[in-house]
Protein backbone atom coordinates (compact mmCIF):
# COMPACT_ATOMS: atom_id res chain seq x y z
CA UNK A 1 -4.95 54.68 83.33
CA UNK A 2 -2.65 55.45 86.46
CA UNK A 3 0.25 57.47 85.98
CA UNK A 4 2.21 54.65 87.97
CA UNK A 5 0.63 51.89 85.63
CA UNK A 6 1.91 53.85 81.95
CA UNK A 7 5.42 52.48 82.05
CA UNK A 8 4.40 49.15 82.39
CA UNK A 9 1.94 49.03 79.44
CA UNK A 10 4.18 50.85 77.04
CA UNK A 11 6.76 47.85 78.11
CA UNK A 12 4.74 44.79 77.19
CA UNK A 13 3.40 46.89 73.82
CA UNK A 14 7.20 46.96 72.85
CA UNK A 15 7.64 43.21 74.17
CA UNK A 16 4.72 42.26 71.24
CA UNK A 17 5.64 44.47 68.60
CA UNK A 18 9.15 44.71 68.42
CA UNK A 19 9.11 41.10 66.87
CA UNK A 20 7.05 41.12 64.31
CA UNK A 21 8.80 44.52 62.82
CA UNK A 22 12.11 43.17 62.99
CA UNK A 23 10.86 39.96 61.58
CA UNK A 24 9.14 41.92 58.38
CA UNK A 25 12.57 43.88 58.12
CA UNK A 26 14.49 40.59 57.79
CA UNK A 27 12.15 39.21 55.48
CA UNK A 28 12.62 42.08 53.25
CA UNK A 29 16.43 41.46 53.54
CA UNK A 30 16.22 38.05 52.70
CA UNK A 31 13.74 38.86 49.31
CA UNK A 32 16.22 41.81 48.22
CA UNK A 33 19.24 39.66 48.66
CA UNK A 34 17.53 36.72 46.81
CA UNK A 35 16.56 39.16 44.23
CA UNK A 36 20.29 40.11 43.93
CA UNK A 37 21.71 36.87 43.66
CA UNK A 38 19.14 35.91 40.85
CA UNK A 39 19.61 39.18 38.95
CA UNK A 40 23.45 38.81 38.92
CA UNK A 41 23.56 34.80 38.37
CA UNK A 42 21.30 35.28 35.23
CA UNK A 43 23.25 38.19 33.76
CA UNK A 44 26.70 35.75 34.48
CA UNK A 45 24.76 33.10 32.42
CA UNK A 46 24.16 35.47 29.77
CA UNK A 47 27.48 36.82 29.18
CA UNK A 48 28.94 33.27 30.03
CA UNK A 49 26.62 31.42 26.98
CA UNK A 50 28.37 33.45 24.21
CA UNK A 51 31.76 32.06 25.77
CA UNK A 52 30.49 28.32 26.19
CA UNK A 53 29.41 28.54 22.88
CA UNK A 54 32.71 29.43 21.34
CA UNK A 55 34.18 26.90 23.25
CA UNK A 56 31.67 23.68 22.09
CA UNK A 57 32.60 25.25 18.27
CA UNK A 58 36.44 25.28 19.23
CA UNK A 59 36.06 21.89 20.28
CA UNK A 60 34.12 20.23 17.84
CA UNK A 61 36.85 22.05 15.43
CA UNK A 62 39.99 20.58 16.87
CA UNK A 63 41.54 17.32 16.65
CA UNK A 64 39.58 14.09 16.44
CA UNK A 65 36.46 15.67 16.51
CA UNK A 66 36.92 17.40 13.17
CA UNK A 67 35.13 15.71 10.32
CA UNK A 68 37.14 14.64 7.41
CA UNK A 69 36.42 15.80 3.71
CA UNK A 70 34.84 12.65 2.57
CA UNK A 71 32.87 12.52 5.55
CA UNK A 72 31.32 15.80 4.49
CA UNK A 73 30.86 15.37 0.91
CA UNK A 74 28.74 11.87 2.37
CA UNK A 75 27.06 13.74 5.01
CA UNK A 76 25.76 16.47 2.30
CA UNK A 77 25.27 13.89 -0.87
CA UNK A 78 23.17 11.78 1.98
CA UNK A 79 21.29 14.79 2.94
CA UNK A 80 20.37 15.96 -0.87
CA UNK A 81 19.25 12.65 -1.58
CA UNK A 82 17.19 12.25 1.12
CA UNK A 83 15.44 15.80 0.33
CA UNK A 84 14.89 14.85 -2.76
CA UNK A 85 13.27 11.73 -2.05
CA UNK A 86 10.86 13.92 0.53
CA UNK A 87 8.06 16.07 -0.69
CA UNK A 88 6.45 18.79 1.72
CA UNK A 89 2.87 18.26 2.19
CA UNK A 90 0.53 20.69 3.98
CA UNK A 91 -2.72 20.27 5.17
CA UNK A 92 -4.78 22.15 7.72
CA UNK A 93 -6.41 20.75 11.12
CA UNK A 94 -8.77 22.38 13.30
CA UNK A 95 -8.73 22.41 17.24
CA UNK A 96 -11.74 24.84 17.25
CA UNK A 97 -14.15 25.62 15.38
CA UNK A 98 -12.61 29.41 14.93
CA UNK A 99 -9.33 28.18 15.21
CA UNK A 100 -7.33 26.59 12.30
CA UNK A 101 -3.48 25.83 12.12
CA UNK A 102 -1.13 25.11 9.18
CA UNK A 103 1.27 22.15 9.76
CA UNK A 104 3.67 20.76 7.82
CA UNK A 105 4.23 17.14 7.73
CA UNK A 106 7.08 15.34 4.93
CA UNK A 107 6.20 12.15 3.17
CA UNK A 108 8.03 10.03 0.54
CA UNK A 109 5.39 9.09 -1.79
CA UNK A 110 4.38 11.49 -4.58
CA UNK A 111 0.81 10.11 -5.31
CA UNK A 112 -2.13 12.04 -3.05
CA UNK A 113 -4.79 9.25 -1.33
CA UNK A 114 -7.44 10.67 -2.42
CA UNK A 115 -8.63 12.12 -5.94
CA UNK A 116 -10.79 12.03 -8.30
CA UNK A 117 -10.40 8.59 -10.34
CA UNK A 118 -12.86 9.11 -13.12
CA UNK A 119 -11.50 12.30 -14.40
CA UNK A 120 -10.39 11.92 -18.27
CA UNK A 121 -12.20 8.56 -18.52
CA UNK A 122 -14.86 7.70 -21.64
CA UNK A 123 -17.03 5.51 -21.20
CA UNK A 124 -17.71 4.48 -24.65
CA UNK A 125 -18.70 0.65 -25.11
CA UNK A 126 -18.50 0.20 -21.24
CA UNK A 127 -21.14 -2.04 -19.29
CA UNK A 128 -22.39 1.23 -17.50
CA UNK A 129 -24.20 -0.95 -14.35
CA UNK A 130 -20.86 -2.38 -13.74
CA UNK A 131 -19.33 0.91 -14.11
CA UNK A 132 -21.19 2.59 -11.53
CA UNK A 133 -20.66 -0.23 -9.05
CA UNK A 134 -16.92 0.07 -9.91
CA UNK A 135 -16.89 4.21 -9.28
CA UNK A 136 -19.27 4.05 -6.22
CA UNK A 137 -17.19 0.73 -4.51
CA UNK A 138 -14.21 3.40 -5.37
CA UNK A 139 -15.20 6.64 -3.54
CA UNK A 140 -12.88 9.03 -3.48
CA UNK A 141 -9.35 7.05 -3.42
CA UNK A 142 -7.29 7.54 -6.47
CA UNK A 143 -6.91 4.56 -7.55
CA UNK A 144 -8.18 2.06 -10.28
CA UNK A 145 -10.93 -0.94 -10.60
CA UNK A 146 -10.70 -3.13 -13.86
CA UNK A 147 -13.46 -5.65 -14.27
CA UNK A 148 -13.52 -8.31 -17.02
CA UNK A 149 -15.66 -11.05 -17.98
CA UNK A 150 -12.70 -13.78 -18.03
CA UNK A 151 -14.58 -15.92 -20.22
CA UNK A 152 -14.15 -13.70 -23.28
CA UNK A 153 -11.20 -11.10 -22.00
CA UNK A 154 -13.90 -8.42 -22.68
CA UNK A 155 -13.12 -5.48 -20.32
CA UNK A 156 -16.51 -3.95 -19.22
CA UNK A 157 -15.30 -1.02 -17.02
CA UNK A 158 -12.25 0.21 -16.52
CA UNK A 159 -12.16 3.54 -14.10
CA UNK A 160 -9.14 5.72 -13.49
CA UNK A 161 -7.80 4.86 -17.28
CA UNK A 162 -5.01 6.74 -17.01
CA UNK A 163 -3.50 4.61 -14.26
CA UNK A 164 -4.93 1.58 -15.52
CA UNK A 165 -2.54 2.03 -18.92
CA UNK A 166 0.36 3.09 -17.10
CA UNK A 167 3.72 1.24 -17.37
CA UNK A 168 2.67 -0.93 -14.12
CA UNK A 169 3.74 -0.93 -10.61
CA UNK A 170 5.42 -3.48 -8.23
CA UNK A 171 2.96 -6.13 -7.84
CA UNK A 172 3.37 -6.76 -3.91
CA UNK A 173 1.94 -10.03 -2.60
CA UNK A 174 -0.17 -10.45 -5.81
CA UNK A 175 3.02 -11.89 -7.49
CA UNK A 176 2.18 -15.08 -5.16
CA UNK A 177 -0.27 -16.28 -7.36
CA UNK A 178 1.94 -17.05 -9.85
CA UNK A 179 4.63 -18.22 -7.60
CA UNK A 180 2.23 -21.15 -6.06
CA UNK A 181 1.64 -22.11 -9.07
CA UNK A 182 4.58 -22.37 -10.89
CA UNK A 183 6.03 -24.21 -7.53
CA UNK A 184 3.23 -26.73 -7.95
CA UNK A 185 3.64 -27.31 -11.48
CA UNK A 186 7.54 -27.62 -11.08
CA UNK A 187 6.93 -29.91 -8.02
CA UNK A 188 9.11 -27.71 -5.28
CA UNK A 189 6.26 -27.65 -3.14
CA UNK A 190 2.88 -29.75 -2.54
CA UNK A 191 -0.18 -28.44 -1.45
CA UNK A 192 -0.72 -31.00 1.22
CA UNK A 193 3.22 -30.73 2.66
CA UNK A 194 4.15 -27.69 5.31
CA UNK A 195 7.38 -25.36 5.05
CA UNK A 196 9.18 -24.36 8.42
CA UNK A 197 9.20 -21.00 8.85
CA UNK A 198 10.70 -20.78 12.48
CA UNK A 199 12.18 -22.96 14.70
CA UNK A 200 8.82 -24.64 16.18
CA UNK A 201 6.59 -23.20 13.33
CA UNK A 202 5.55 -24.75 10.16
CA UNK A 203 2.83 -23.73 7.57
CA UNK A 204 1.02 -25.36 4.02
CA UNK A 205 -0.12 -23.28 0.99
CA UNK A 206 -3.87 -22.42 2.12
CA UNK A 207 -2.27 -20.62 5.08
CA UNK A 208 0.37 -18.96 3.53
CA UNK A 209 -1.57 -17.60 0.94
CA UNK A 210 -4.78 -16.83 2.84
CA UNK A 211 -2.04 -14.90 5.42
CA UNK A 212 0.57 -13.87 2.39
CA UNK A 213 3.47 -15.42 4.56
CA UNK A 214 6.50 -13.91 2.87
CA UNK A 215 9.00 -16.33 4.21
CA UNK A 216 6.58 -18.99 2.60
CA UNK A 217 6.95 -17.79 -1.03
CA UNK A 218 10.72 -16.71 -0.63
CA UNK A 219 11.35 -20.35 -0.10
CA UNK A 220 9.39 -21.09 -3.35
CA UNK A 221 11.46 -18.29 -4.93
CA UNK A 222 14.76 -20.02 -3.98
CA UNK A 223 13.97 -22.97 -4.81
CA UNK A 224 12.75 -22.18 -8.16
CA UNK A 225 16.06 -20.06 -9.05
CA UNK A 226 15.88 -17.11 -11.02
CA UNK A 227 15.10 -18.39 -14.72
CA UNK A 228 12.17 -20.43 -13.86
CA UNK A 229 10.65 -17.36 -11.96
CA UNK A 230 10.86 -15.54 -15.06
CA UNK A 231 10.13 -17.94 -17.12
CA UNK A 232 6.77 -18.35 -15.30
CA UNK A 233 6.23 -14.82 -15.33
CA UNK A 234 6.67 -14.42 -18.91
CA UNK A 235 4.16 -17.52 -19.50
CA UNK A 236 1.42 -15.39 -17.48
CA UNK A 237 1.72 -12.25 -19.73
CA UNK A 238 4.28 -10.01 -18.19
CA UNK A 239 6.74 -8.49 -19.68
CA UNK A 240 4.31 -7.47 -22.54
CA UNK A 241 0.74 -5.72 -22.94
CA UNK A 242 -2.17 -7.93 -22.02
CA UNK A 243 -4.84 -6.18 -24.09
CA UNK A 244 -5.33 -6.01 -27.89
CA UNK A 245 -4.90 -3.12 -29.70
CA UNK A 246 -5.84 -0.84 -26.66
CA UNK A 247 -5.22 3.03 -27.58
CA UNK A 248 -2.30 4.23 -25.01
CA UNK A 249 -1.45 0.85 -22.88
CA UNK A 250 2.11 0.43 -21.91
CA UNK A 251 4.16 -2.01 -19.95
CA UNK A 252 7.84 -2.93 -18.15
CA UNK A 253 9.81 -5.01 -19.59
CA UNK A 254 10.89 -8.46 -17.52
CA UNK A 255 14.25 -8.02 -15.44
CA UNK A 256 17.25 -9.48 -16.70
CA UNK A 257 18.47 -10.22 -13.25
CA UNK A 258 17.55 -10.68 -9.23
CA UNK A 259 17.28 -8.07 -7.46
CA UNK A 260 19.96 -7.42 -4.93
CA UNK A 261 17.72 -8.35 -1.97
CA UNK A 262 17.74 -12.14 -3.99
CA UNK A 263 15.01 -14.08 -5.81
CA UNK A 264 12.89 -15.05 -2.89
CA UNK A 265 11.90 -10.86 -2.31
CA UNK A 266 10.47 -11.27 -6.06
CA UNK A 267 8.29 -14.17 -5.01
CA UNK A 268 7.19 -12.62 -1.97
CA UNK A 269 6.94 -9.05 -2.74
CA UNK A 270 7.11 -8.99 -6.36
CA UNK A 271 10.24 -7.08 -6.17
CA UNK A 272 11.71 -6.41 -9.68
CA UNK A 273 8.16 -7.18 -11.96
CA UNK A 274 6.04 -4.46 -12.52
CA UNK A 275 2.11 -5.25 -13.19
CA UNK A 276 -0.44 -3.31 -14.84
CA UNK A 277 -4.00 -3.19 -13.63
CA UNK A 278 -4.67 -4.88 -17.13
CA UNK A 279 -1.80 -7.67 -16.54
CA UNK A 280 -3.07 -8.89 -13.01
CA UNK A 281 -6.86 -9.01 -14.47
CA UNK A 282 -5.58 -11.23 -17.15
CA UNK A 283 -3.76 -13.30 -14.94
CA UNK A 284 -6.52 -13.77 -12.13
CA UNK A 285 -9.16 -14.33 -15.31
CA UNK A 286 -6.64 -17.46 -16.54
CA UNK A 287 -6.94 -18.63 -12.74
CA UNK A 288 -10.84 -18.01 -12.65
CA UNK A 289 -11.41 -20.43 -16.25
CA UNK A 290 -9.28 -22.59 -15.91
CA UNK A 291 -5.92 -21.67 -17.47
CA UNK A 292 -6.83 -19.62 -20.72
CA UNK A 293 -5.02 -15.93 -21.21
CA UNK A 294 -6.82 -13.93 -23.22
CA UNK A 295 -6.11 -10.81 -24.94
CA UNK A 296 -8.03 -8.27 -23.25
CA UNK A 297 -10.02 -6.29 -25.39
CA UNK A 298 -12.00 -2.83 -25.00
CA UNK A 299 -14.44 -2.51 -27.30
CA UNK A 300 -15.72 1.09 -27.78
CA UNK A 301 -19.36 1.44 -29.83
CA UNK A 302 -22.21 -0.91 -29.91
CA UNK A 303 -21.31 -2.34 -33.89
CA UNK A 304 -17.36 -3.69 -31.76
CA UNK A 305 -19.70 -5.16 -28.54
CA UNK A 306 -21.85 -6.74 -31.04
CA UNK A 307 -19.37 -8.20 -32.91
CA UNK A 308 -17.23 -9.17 -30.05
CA UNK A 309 -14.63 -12.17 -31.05
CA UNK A 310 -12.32 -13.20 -28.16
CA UNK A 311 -8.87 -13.85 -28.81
CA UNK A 312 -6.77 -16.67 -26.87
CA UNK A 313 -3.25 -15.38 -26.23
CA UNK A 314 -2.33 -19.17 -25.02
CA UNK A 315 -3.19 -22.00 -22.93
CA UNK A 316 -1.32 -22.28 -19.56
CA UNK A 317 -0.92 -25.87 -18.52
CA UNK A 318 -2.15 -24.66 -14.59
CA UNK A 319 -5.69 -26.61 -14.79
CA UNK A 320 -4.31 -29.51 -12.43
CA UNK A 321 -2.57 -27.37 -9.90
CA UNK A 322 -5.39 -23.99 -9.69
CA UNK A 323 -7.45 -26.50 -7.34
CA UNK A 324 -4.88 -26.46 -4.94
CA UNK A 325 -4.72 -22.82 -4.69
CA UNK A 326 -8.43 -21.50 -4.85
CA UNK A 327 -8.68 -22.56 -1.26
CA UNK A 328 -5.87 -20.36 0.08
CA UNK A 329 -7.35 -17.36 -2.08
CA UNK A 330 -10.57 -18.16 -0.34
CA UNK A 331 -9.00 -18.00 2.86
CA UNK A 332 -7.61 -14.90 2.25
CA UNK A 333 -11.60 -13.83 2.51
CA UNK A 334 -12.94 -15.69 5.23
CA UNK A 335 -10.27 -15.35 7.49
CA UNK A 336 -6.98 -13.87 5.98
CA UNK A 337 -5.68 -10.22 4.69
CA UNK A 338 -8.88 -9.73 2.36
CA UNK A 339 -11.67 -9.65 5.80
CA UNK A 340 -12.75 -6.32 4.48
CA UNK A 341 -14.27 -8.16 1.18
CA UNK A 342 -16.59 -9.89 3.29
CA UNK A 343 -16.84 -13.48 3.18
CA UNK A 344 -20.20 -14.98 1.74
CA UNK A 345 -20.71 -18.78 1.56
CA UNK A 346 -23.10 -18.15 -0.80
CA UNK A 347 -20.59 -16.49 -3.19
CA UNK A 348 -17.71 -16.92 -1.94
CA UNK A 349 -14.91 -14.31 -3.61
CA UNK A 350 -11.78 -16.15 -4.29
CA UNK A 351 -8.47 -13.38 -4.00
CA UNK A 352 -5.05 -12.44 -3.24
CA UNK A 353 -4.14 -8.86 -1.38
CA UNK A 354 -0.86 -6.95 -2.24
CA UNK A 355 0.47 -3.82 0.01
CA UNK A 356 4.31 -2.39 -0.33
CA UNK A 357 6.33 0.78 -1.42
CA UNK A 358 6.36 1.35 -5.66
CA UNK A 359 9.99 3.01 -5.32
CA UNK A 360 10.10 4.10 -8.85
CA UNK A 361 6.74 6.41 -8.19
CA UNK A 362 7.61 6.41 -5.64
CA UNK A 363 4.13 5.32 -4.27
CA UNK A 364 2.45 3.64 -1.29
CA UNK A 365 0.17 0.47 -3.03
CA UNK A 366 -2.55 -1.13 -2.00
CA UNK A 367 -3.89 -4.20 -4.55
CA UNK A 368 -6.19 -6.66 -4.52
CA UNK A 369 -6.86 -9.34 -7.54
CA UNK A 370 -10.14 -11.68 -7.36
CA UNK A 371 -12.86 -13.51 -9.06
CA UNK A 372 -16.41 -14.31 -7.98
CA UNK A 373 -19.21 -16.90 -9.41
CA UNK A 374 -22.63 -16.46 -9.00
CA UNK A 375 -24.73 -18.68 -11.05
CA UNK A 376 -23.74 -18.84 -14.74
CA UNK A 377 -21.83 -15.30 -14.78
CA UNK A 378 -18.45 -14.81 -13.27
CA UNK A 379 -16.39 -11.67 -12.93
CA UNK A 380 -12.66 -10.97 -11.85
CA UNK A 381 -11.92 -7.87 -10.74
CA UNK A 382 -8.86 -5.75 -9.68
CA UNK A 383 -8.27 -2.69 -7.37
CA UNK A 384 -5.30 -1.24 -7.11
CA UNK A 385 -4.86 2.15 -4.71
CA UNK A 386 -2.26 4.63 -4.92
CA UNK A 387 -1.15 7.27 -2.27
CA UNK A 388 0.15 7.34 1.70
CA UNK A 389 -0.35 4.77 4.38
CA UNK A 390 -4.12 4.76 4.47
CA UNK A 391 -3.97 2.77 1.18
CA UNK A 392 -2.92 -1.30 1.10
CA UNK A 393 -3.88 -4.50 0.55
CA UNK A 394 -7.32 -5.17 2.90
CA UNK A 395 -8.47 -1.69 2.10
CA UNK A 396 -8.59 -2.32 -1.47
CA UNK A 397 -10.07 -5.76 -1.03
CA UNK A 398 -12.55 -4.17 0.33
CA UNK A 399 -13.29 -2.03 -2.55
CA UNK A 400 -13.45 -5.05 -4.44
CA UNK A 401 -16.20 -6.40 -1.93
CA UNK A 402 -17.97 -3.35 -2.55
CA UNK A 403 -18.29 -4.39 -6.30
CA UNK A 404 -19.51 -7.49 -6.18
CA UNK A 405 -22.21 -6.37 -3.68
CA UNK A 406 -23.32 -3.40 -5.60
CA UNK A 407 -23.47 -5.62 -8.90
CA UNK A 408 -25.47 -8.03 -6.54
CA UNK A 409 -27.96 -5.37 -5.32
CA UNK A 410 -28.95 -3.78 -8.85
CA UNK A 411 -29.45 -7.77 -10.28
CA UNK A 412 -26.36 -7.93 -12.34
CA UNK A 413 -25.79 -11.53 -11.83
CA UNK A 414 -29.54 -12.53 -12.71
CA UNK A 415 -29.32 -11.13 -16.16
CA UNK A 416 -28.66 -14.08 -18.99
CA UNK A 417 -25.10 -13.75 -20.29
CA UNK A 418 -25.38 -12.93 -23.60
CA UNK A 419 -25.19 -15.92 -26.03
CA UNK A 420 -21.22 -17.17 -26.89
CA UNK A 421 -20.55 -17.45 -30.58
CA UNK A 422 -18.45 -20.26 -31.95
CA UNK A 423 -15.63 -17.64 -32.03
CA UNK A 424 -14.98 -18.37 -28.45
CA UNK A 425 -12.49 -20.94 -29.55
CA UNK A 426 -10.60 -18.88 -31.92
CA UNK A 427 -6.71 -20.02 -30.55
CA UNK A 428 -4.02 -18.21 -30.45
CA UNK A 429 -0.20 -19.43 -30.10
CA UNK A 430 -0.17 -23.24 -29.02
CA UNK A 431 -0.93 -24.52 -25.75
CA UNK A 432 1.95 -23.88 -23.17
CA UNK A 433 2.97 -26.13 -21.12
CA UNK A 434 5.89 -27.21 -19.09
């Protein structure tokens, strides 16, 4: 390079150069200041948050916004009795196969889904073919199936005994079999007449009961009044044990008033009554012949089954008014709440689902009370499911499905009934009528 040419190259090097340093120098300006700024603004929030906390206490402390005594005391006697209402339950969940998490999740009801039913049962004097379909239709919910022959009141399996004796639970929808018919026998509804239940909505009996419409029945409650709902129940066994001399069965006695939600919640929900498994299979056994309660009865060895003599508690004057309601509890099957029994024309299973909140358990329920003919035999049986929100009415219908199909597949039905002695029409108390 010429000596004469230097200056000039050394000037357009500084020309391209000079930029791009003083443009890195005020970028690293820029990032320190930034830096700065940050550093101090987040240490100013920090010693700021103890002060703005101090002030949201002062102010929730002054004036107005103080609470009052009674407030408090309500505040704190709310709280306890909503803890004590809640029970902690813990259960584990997986994301990954090597990975497992405890969580803790609150629920009101006392009474686990899922147990083992049999345990502390004897089977002595059972029908053991029906027991097995019983346990297997069952699985693994705790709950309880009752079957009996309502012909005799003989009791051929009853699993979960325990539960099955208990002092009873609220009945749920199940309570609207006896509410259609004791508003068809006292003439405050007709089977072939509609109620409103909206402004452009009307429905009959085979529809409410195949859907368990609960404005439906709360009109029959009201217009029934109180005594005549009890009076009813009373006539279908409740209020008092429906077996015979059965080791360890209790019961709940009838209320002596409505319940503050009125009359029409105990025709609809069942609200106030409390049913035993045994109670609802002696009431849907009086549906399923016609209008005879028995006394249930449990015999235990072969000399008691041999010897077998059922017992008529009484007659219920229903025989005129149980046509009217068999189609609505067929419904309930084919098209209604009780799908998961599985409608068969063939044998068509005639029932009634029940799903609410047991507060005295306190317990989530799930019933379901039914009958099915096949041939010469007939069977009614009951479910009733105990636990969380996987439990209700459908689910234990179709437990009850389950039954009758397993009793189907191992031949039950083409056995010959044993032969009916002459003590079949031993009476009890007269026939009841109103």
């Amino acid at each position: 390079m010429k000596a004469s040419t230097r200056p000039l190259f050394f000037a357009l090097v500084a020309l391209l150069v000079c930029p791009a340093v003083l443009l890195h120098a005020a970028t690293k300006r820029h990032h320190k200041r930034h830096h700065a700024a940050s550093s101090a603004k987040t240490t100013s929030a920090k010693s700021a948050a103890p002060a703005r906390t101090t002030a949201r206490k002062q102010h929730r402390n002054t004036g107005a916004s103080r609470p009052s005594a009674a407030r408090k005391s309500t505040a704190a006697a709310r709280r306890k009795s909503t803890s004590a209402r809640l029970r902690e339950v813990s259960y584990t969940s997986s994301a990954h196969s090597k990975a497992r998490s405890r969580r803790h999740v609150y629920s009101p009801w006392t009474s686990p889904t899922f147990a083992d039913s049999t345990s502390g049962d004897s089977v002595d004097g059972e029908d053991l073919m029906v027991r097995r379909a019983a346990v297997e239709a069952l699985g693994p919910y705790n709950g309880s199936v009752v079957v009996v022959d309502p012909y005799t009141g003989r009791i051929l399996s009853m699993v979960n005994q325990k539960l099955a004796l208990s002092a009873g639970f609220e009945p749920c929808s199940t309570i609207k079999i006896v509410a259609s018919l004791a508003g068809l026998n006292e003439g405050v509804i007709d089977p072939d007449s509609s109620i409103r239940i909206a402004r452009r909505s009307t429905i009959g009996l085979t529809q409410a009961l195949a859907h368990s419409n609960n404005f439906y029945f709360a009109t029959v409650g009201n217009r029934l009044g109180f005594d005549r709902v009890t009076d009813y129940a009373r006539l279908f066994g409740m209020g008092e044990k429906a077996g015979l001399n059965i080791e360890g069965e209790q019961f709940t006695p009838l209320p002596d008033a409505p319940p503050a939600d009125g009359i029409g919640m105990m025709t609809s929900f069942g609200e106030g009554f409390y049913f035993t498994p045994l109670q609802l299979a002696a009431i849907v056994s009086a549906v399923a012949n016609g209008g005879t309660l028995y006394y249930l009865q449990y015999p235990k060895t072969t000399a008691e089954i041999a010897n077998y003599v059922p017992r008529v508690k009484r007659h219920l004057d229903i025989a005129q008014n149980i046509p009217a309601i068999l189609p609505g509890m067929m419904g309930a099957v084919e098209f209604g709440t009780a799908r998961r029994a599985q409608f068969d024309p063939d044998a068509p299973i005639f029932g009634k689902t029940g799903t609410c909140t047991d507060n005295r358990s306190p317990t989530h329920l799930g019933w379901f009370a039914s009958f099915q003919q096949i041939g010469s035999r007939k069977l009614a049986v009951v479910v009733l499911l105990t636990g969380g929100h996987a439990v209700n009415g459908p689910v234990a219908s179709g437990v009850a499905g389950s039954v009758y199909r397993n009793l189907v597949a191992e031949g039950y039905y083409a056995q010959t009934p044993a032969p009916m002695s002459p003590a079949v029409l031993v009476n009890g108390p007269a026939t009841v009528s109103r």
